[in-house]
Protein backbone atom coordinates (compact mmCIF):
# COMPACT_ATOMS: atom_id res chain seq x y z
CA UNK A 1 12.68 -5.69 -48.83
CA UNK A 2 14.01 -8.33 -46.50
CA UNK A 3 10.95 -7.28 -43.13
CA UNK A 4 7.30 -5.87 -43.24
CA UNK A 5 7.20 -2.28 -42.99
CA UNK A 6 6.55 -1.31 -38.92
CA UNK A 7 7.54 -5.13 -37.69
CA UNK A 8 10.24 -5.63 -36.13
CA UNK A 9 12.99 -7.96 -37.57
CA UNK A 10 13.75 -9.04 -33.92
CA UNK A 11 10.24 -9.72 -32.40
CA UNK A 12 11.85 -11.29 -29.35
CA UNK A 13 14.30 -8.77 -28.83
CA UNK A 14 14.78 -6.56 -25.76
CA UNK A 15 11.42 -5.52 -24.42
CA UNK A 16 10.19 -2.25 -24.82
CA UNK A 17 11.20 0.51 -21.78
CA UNK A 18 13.67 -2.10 -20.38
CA UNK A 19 16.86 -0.12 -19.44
CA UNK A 20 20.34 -1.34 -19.52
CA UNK A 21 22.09 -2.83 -16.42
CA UNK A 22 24.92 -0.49 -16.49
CA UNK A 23 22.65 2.06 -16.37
CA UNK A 24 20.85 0.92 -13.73
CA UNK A 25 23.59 0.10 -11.38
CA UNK A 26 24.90 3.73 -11.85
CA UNK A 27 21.85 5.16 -11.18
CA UNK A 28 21.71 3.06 -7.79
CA UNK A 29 25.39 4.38 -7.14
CA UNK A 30 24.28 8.05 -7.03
CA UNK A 31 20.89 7.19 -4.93
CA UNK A 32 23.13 5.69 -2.57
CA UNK A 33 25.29 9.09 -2.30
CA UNK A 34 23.03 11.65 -3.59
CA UNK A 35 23.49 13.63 -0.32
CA UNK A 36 27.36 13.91 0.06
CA UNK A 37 26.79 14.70 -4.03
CA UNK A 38 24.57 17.54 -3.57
CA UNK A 39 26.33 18.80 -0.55
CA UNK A 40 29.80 18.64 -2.64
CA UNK A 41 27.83 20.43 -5.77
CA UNK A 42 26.09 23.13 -3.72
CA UNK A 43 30.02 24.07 -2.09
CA UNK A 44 31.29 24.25 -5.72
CA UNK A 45 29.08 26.48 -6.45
CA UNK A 46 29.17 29.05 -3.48
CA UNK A 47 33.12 28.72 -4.12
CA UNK A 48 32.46 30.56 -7.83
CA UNK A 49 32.40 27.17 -9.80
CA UNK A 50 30.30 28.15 -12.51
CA UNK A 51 28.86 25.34 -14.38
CA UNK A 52 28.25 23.90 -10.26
CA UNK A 53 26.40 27.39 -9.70
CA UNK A 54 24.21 26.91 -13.38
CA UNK A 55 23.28 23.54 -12.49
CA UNK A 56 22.04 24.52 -9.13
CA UNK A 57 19.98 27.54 -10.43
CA UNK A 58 18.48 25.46 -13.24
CA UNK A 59 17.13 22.76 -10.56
CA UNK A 60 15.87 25.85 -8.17
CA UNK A 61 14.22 27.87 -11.10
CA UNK A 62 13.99 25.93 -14.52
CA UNK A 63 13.30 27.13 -17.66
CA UNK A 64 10.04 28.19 -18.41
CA UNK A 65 7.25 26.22 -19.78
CA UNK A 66 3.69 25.96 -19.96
CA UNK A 67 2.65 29.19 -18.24
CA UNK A 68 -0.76 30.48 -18.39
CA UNK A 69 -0.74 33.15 -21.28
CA UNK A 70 -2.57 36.15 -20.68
CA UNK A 71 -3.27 37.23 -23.99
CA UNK A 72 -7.25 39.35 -24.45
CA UNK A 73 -8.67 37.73 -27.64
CA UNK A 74 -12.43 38.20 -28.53
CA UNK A 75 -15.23 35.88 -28.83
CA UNK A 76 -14.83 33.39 -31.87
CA UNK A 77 -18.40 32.94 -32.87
CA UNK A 78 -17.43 32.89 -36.59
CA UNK A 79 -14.69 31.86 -38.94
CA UNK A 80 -14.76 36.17 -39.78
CA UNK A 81 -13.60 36.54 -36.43
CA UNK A 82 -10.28 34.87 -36.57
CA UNK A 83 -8.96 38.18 -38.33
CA UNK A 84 -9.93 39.90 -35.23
CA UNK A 85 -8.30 37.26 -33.03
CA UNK A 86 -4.87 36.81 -34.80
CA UNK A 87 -4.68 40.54 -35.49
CA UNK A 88 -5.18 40.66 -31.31
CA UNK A 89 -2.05 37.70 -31.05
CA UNK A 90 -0.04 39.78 -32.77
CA UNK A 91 -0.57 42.87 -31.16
CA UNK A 92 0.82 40.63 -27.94
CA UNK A 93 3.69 39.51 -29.65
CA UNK A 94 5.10 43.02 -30.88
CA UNK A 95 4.40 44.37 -27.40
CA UNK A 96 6.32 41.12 -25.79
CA UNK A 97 3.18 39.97 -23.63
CA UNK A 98 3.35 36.69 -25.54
CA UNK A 99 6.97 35.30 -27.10
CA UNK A 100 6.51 34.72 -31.22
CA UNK A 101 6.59 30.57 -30.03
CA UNK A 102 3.64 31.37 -27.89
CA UNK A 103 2.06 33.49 -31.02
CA UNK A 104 2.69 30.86 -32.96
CA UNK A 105 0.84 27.98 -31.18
CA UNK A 106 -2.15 30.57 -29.97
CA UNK A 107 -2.92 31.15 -33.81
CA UNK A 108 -2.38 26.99 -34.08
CA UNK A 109 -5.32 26.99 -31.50
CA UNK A 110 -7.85 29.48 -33.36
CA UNK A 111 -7.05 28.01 -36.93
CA UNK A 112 -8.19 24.42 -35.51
CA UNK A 113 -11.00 26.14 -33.62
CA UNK A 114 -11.88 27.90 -36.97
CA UNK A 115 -11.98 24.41 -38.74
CA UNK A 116 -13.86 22.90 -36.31
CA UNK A 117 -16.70 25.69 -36.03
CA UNK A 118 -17.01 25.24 -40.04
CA UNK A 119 -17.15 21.46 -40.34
CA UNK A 120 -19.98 22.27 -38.25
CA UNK A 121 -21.63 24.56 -39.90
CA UNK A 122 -21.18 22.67 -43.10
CA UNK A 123 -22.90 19.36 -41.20
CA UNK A 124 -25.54 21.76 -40.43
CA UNK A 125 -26.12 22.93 -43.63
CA UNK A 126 -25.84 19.44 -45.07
CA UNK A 127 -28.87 18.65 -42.41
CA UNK A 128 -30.92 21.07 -43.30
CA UNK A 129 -30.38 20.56 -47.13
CA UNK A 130 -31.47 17.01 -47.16
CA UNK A 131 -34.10 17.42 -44.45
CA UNK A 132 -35.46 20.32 -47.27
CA UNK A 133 -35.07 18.02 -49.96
CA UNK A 134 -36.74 15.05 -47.88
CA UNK A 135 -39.81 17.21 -47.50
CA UNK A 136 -40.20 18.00 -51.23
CA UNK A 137 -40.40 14.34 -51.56
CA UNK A 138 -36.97 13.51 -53.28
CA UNK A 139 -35.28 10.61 -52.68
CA UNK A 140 -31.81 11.09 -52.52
CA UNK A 141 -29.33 8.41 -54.19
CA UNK A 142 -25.63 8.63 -54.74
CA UNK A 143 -25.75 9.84 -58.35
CA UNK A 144 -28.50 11.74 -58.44
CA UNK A 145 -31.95 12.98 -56.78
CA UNK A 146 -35.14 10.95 -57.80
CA UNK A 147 -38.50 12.62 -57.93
CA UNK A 148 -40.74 10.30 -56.17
């Protein structure tokens, strides 16, 4: 393997976000005219141009994307309830309140929630446990309890 694995075999090469000068000077070409541009695309389109008239309407109303979803779940006070919850997601999805992408990433939210809530619980457990074992008067090693 001729480089290191994630360096670059050109550390002095073109820096990072830099854009090319073609690009730029184009770019400065249609600030410079934007408004007889817009003007010219907007009469296209009133005149029944059709990919003039699609590119106006996606600029005026774009496609949608991170609306609020209004989805009712109940509480998730337990890893039991996620049944509850996803059964609920569903329900949204079948009646097309929520679109199966949306049902997908809700039930991505309550399956890390779910984690979360038990690797606290387990921590909690795990307290408890070896403040029990503490008071007994066991030491506690890495291979195994000693009676004190």
């Amino acid at each position: 393997m001729q480089f290191q694995k994630g360096q670059s075999g050109n550390p002095a090469g073109r820096p990072r976000g830099s854009r090319n000068k073609a690009s730029l000077r184009m770019q400065e070409m249609l600030e410079q005219r934007a408004e007889e541009l817009v003007n010219k695309l907007v009469a296209m389109a009133i005149a029944g141009n059709i990919g003039a008239l699609r590119l106006c309407l996606d600029r005026l109303v774009p496609a949608r994307r991170d609306e609020h979803l209004f989805c009712e779940l109940p509480p998730l006070a337990k890893a039991a309830d996620a049944v509850a919850a996803t059964a609920a997601i569903v329900s949204a999805a079948a009646a097309g309140d929520v679109t199966a992408d949306e049902a997908a990433k809700l039930a991505k939210v309550i399956s890390l929630y779910i984690d979360s809530l038990e690797a606290h619980q387990f921590e909690d457990r795990l307290a408890k446990l070896e403040g029990a074992v503490l008071e007994r008067g066991v030491q506690i090693t890495n291979d195994a309890p000693v009676t004190q």
